[in-house]
C-alpha atoms as a PDB file:
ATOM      1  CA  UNK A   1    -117.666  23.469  98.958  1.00  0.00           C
ATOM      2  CA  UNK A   2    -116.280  27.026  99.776  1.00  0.00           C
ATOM      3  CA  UNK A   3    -118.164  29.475 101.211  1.00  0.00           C
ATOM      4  CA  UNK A   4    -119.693  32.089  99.741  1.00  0.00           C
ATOM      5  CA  UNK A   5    -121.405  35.122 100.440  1.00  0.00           C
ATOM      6  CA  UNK A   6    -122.361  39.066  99.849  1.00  0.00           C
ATOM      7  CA  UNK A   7    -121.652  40.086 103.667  1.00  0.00           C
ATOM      8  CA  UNK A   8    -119.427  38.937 106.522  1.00  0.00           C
ATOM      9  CA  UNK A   9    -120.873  40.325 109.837  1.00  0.00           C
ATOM     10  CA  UNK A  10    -118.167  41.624 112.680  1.00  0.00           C
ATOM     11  CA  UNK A  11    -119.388  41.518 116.804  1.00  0.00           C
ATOM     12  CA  UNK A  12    -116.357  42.958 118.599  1.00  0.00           C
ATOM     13  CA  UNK A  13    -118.301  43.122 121.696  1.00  0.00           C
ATOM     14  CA  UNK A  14    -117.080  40.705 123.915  1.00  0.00           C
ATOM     15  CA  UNK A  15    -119.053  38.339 125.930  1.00  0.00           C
ATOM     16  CA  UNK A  16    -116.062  37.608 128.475  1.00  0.00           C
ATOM     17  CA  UNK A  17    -112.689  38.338 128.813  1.00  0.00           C
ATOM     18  CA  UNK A  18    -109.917  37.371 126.012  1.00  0.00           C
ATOM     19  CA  UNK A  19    -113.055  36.343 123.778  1.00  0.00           C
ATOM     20  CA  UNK A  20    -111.549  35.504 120.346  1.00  0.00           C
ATOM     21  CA  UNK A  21    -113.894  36.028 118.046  1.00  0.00           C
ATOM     22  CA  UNK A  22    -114.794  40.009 119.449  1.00  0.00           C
ATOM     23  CA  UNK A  23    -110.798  40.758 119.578  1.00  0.00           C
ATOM     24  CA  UNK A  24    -110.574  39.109 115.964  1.00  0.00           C
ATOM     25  CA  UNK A  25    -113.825  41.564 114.788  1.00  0.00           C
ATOM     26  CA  UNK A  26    -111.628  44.581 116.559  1.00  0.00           C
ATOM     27  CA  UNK A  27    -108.671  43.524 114.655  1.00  0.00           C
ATOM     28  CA  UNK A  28    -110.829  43.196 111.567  1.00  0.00           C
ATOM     29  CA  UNK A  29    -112.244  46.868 112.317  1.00  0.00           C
ATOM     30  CA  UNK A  30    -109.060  48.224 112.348  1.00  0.00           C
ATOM     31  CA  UNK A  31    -107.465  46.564 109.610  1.00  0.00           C
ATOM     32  CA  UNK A  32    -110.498  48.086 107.248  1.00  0.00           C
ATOM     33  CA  UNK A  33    -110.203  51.515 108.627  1.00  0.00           C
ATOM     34  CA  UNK A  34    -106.828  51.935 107.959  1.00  0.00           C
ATOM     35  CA  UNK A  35    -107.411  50.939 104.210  1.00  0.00           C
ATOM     36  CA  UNK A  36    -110.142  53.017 103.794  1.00  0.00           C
ATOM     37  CA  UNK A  37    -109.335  56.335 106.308  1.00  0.00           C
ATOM     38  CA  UNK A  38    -108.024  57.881 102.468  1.00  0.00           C
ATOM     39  CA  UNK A  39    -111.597  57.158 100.749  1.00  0.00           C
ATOM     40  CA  UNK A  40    -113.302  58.455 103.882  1.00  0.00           C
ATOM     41  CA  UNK A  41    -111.350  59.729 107.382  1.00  0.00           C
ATOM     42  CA  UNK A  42    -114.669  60.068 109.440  1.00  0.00           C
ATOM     43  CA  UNK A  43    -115.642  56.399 108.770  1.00  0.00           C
ATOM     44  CA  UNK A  44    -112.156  55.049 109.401  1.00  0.00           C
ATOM     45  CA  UNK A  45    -111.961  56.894 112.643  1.00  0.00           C
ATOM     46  CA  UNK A  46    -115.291  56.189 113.927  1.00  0.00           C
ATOM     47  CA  UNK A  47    -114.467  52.387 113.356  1.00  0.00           C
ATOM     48  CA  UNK A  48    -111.100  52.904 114.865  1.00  0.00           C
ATOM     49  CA  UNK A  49    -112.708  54.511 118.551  1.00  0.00           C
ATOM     50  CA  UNK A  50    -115.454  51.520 118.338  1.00  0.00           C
ATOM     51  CA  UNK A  51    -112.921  48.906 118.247  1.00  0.00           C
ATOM     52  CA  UNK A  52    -110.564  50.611 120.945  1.00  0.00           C
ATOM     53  CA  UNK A  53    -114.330  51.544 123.164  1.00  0.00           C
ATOM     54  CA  UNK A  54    -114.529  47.736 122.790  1.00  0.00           C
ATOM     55  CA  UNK A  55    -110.725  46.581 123.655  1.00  0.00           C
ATOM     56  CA  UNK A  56    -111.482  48.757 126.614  1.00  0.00           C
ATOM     57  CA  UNK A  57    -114.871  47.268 127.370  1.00  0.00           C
ATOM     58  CA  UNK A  58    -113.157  43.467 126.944  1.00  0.00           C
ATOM     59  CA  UNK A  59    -110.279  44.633 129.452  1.00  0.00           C
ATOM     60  CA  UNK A  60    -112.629  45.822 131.958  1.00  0.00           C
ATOM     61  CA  UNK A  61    -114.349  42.449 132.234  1.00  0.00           C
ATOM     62  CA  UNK A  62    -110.646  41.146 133.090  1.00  0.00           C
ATOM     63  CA  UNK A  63    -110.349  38.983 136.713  1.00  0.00           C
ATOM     64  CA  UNK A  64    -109.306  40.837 139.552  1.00  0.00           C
ATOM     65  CA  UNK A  65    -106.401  38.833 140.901  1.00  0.00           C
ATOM     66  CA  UNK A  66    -107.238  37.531 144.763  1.00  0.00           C
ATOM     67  CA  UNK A  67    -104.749  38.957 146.772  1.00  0.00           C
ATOM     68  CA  UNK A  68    -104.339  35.135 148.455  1.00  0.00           C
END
């Protein structure tokens, strides 16, 4: 059976570092707002500084390296 349906919901928060499914909603995010900054800019930048507020968000919660 394929899947169907009206909306398709995107979480790019991430709940730990390198999560896939946030960096795939950021990619997601970005791909949109580039198709649609000519219909309207505002939207596709506000989308754009959400995903790159989250990117920075995700890198934060990156492992310090131990310094042995």
């Amino acid at each position: 059976m394929a899947l169907e349906m009206k909306y398709f919901i995107l979480k790019p928060h991430s709940k730990f570092h390198g999560d896939p499914f946030a960096a795939a909603s950021r990619k997601a995010m970005r791909v949109y707002a580039d198709m649609i900054k000519h219909i309207d800019e505002n939207l596709g930048k506000e989308l754009e500084l959400w995903a790159n507020r989250e990117t920075k968000n995700d890198i934060m919660m990156m492992p310090e390296e131990s310094n042995g």
